[in-house]
N, C-alpha and C. Protein backbone atom coordinates (compact mmCIF):
# COMPACT_ATOMS: atom_id res chain seq x y z
N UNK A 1 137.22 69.45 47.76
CA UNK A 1 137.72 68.57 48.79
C UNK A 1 136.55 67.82 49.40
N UNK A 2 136.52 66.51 49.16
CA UNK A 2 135.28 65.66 49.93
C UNK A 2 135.82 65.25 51.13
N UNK A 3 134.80 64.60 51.95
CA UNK A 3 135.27 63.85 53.07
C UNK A 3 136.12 62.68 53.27
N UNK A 4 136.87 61.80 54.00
CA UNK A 4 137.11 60.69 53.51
C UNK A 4 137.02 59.88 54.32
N UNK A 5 137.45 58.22 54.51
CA UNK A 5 136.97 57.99 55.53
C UNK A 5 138.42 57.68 56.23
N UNK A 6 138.91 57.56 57.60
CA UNK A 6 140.23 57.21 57.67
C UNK A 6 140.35 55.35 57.94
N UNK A 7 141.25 55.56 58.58
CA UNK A 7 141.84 53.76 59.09
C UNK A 7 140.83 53.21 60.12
N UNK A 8 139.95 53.88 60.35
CA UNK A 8 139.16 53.33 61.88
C UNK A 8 137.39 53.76 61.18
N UNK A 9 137.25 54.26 60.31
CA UNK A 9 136.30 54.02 59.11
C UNK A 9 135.27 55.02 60.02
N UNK A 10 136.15 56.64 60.44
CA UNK A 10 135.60 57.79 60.68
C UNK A 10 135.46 58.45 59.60
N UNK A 11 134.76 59.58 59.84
CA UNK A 11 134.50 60.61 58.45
C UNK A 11 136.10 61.87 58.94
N UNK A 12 136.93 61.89 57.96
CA UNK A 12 137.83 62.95 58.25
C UNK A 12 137.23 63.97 57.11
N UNK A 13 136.51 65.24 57.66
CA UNK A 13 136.85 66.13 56.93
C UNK A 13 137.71 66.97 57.06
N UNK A 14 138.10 67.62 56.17
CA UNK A 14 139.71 68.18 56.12
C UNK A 14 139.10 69.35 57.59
N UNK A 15 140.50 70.04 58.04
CA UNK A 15 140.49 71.01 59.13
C UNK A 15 139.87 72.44 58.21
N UNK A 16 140.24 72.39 57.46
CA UNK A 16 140.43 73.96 56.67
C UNK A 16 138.34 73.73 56.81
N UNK A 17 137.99 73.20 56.02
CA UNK A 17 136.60 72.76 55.90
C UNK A 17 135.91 73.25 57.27
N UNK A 18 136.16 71.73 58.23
CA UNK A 18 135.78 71.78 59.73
C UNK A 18 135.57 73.20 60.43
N UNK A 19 136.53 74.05 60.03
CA UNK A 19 136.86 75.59 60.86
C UNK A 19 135.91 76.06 60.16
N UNK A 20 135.65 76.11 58.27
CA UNK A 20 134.47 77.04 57.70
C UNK A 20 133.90 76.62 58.16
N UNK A 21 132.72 75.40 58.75
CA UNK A 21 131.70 75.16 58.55
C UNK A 21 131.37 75.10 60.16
N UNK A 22 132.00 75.33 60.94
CA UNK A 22 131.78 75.65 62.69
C UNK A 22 131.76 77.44 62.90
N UNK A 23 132.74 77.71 62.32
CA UNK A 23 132.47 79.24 62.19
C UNK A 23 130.93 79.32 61.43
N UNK A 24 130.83 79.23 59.89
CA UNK A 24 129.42 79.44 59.50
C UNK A 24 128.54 78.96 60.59
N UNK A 25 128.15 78.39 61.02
CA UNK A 25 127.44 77.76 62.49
C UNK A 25 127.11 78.76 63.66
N UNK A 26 128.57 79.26 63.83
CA UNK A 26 128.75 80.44 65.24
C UNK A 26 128.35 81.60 64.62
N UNK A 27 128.55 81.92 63.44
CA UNK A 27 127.79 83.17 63.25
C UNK A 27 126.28 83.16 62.60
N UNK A 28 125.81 81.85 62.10
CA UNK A 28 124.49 81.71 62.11
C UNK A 28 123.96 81.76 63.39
N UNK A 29 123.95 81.23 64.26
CA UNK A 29 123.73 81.57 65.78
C UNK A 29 123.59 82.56 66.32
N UNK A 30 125.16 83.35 66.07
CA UNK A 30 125.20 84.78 66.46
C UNK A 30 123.91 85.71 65.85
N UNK A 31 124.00 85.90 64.53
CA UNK A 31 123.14 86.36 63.61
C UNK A 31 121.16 86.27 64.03
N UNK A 32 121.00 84.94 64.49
CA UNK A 32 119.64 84.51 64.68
C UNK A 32 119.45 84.76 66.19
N UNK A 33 120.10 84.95 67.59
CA UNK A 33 120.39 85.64 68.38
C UNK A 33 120.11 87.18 68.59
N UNK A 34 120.75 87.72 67.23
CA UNK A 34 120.66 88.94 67.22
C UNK A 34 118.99 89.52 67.00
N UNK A 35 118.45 88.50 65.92
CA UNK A 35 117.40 88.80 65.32
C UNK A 35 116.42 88.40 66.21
N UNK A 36 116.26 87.65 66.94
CA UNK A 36 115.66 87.47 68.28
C UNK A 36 115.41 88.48 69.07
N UNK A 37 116.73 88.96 69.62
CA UNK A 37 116.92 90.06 70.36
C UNK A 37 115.67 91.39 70.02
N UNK A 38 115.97 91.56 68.25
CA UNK A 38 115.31 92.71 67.91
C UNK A 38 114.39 92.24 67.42
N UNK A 39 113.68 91.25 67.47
CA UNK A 39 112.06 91.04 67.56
C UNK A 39 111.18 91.15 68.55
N UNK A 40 111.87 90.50 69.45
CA UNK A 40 111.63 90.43 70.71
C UNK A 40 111.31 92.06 71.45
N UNK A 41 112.25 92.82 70.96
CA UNK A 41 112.27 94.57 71.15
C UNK A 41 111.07 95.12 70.46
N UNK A 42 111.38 94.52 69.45
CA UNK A 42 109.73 95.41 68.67
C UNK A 42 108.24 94.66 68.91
N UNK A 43 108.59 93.78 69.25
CA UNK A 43 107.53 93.21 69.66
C UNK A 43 106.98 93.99 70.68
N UNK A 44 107.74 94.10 71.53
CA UNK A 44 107.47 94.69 73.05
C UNK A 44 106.96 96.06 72.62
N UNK A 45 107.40 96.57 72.40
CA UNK A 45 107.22 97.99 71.92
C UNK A 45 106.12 98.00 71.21
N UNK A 46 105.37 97.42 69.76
CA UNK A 46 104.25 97.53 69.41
C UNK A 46 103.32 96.86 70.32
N UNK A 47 103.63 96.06 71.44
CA UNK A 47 102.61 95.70 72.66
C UNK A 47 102.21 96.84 73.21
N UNK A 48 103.28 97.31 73.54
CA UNK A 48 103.20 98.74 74.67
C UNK A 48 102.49 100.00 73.75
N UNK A 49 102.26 99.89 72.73
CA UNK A 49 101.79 101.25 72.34
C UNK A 49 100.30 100.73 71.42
N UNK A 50 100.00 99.78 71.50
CA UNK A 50 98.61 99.24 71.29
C UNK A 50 97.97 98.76 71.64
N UNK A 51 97.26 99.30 72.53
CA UNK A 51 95.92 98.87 73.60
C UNK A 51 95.01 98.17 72.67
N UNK A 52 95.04 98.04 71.83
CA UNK A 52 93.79 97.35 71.19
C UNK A 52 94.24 95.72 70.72
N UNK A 53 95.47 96.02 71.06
CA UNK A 53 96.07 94.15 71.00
C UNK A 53 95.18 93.20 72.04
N UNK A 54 94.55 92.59 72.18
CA UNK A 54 94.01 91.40 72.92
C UNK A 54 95.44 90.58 73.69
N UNK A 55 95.35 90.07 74.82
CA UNK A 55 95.90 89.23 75.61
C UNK A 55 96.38 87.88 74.79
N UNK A 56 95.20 87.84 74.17
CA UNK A 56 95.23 86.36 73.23
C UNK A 56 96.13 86.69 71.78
N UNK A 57 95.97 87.54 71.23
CA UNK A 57 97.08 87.63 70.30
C UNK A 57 98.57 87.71 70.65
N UNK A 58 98.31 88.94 71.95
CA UNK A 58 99.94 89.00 72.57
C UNK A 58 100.23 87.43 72.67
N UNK A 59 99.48 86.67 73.14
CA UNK A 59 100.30 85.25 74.14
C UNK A 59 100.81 84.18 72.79
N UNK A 60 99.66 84.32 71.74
CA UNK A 60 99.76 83.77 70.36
C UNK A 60 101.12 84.03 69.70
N UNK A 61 101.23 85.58 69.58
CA UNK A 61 102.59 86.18 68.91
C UNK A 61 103.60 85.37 69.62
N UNK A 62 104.08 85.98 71.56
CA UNK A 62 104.99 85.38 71.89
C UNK A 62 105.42 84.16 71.80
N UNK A 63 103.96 83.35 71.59
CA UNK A 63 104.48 82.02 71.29
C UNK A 63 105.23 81.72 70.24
N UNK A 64 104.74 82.57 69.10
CA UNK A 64 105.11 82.11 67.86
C UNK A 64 106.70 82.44 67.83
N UNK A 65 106.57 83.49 68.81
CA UNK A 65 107.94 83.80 68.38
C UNK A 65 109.20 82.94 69.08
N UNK A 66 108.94 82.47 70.33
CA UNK A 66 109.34 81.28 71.06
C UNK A 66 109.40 79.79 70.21
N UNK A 67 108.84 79.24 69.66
CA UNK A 67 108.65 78.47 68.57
C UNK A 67 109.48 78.50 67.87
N UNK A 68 110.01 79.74 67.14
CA UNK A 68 110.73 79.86 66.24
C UNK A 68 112.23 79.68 67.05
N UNK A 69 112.47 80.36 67.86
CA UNK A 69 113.63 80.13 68.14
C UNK A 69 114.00 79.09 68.82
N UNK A 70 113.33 78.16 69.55
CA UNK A 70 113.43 77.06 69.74
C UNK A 70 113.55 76.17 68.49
N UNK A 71 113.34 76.18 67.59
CA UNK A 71 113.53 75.44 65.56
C UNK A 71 114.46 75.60 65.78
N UNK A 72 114.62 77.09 65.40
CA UNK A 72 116.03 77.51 64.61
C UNK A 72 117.15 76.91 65.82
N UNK A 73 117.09 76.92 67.25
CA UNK A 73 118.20 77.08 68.09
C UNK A 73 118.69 75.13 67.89
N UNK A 74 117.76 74.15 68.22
CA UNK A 74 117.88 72.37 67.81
C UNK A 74 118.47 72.73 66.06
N UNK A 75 118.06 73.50 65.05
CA UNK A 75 118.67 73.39 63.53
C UNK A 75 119.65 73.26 63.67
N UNK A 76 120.53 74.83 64.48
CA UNK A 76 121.71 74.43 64.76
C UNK A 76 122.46 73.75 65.41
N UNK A 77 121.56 73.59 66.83
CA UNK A 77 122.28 72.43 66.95
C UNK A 77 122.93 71.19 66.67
N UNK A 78 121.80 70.51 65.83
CA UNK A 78 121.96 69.54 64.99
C UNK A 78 122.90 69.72 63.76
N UNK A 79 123.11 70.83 63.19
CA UNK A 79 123.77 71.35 62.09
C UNK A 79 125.60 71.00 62.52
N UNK A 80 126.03 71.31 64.12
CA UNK A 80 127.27 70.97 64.64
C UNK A 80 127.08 69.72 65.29
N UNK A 81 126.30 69.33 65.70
CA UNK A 81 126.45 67.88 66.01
C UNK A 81 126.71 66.74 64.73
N UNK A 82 126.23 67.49 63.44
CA UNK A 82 126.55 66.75 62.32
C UNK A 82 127.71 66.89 61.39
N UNK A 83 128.74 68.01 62.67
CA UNK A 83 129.91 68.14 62.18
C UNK A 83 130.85 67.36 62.38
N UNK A 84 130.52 66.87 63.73
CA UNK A 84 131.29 66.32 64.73
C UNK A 84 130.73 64.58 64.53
N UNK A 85 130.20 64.56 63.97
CA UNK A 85 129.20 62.84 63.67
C UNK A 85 131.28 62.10 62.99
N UNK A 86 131.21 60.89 63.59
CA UNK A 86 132.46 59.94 63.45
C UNK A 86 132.20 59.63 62.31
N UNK A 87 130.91 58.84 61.70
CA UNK A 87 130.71 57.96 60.67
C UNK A 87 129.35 58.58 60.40
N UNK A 88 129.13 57.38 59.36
CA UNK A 88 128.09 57.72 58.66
C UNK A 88 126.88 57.34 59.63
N UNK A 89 126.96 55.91 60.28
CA UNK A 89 125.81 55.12 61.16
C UNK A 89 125.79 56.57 62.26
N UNK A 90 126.48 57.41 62.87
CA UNK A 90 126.36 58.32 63.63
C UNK A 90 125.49 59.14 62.74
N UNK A 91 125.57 59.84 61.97
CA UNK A 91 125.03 60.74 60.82
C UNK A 91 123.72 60.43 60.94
N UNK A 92 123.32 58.83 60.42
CA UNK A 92 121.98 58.71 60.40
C UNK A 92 121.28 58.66 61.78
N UNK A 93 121.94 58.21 62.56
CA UNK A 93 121.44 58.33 63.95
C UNK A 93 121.13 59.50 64.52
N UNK A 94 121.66 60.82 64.44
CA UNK A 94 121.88 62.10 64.50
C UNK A 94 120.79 62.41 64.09
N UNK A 95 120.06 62.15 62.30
CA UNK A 95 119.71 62.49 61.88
C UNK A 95 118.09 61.94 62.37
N UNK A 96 118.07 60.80 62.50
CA UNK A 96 116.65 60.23 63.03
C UNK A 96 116.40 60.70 64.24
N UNK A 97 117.24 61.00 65.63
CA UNK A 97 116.91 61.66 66.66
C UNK A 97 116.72 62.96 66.36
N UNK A 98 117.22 63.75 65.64
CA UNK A 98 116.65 65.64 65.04
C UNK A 98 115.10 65.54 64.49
N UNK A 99 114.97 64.75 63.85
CA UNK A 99 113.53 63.75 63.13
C UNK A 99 112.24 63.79 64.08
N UNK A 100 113.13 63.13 64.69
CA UNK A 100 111.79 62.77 65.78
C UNK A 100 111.76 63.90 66.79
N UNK A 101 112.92 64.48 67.36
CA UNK A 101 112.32 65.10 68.25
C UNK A 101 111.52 66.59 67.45
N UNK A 102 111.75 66.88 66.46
CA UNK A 102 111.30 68.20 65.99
C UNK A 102 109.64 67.77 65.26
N UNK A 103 109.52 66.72 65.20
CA UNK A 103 108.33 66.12 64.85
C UNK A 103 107.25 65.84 66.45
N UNK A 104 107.75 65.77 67.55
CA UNK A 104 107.07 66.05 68.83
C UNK A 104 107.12 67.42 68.93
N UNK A 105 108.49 67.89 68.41
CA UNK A 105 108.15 69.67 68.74
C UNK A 105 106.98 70.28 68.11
N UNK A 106 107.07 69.89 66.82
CA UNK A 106 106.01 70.63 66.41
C UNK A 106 104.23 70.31 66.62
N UNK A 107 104.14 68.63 67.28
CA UNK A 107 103.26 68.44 67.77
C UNK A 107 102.61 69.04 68.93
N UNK A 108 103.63 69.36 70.01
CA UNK A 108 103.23 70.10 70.92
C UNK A 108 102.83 71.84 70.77
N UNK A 109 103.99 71.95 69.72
CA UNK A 109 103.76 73.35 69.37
C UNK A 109 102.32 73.84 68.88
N UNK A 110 101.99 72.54 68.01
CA UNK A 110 100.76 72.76 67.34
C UNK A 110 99.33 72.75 68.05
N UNK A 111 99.42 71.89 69.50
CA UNK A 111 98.40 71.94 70.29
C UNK A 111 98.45 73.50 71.36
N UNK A 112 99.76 73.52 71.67
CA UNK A 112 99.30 74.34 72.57
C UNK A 112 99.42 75.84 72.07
N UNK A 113 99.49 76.09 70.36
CA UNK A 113 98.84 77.53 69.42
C UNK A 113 97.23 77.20 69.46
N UNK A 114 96.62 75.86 69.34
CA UNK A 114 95.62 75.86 69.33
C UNK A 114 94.99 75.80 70.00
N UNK A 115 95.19 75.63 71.43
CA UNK A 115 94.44 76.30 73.00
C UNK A 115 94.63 77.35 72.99
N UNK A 116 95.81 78.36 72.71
CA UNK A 116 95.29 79.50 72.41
C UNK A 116 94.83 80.36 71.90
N UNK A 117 94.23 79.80 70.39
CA UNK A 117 93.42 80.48 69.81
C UNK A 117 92.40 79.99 69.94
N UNK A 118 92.23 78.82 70.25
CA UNK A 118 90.26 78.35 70.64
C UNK A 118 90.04 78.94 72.05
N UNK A 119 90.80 79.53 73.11
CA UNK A 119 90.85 80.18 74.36
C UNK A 119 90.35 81.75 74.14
N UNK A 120 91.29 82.70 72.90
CA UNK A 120 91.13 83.83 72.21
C UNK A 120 89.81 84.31 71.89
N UNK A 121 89.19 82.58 71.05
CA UNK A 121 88.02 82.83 70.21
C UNK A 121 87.13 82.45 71.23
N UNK A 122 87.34 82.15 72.07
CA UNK A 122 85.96 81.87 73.33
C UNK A 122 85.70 83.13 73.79
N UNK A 123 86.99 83.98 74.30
CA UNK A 123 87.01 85.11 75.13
C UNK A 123 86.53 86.10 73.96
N UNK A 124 86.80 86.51 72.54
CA UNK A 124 86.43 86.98 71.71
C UNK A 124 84.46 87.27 71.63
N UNK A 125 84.22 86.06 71.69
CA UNK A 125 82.44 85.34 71.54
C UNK A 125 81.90 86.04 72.44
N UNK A 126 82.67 85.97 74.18
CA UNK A 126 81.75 86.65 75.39
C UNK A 126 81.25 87.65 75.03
N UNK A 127 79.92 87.68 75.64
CA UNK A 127 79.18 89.22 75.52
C UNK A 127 80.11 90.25 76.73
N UNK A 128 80.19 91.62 76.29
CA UNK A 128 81.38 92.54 77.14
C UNK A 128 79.97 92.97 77.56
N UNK A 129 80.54 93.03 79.23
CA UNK A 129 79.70 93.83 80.09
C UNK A 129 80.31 95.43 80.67
């Protein structure tokens, strides 16, 4: 079953479709939620039981792990906003705003992992008194 377009030159995809592919969505969500949850747990937990972790790795990790779910959480977003897209000119539009903003995301992302590891490796260098 493909899409089609109707009388007003929207994208109709069938309902039966629409319901799989919003459900697959809600439980990708659910699913990456979950896995969050229990990273986030073990994370904490191998913090708490290893004193020899540095400040700067902890803040590095959490970031990374913040990072990630900020991706994954805009993927999906964008993933149902491209369910719900009327036409195609919506689609591409959709698609160039996900574009760009995940292309600033990862710009910012990328500067501010790298203040904290050139911050890490400064504090690393000090002589310990």
């Amino acid at each position: 079953m493909n899409s089609t377009m109707n009388e007003n030159g929207h994208f109709d995809i069938p309902k039966n479709i629409r319901s799989m592919a919003e459900a697959s969505v809600a439980q990708a969500r659910q699913a990456f939620e979950k896995f969050i949850s229990s990273a986030q747990t073990a994370s904490d937990s191998l913090s708490a039981r290893t004193a020899s972790v540095g400040a700067g790795a902890k803040d590095a990790s959490a970031m990374a792990l913040s990072y990630a779910e900020k991706n994954v959480q805009a993927s999906l977003d964008h993933a149902e906003a491209l369910l719900h897209a009327k036409d195609l000119s919506e689609v591409m539009r959709l698609q160039r705003e996900y574009v760009q903003a995940q292309m600033r995301a990862l710009g910012e992302q990328a500067s501010e992992m790298g203040q904290i590891v050139s911050r890490t490796a400064m504090d690393a260098a000090r002589p310990k008194t």
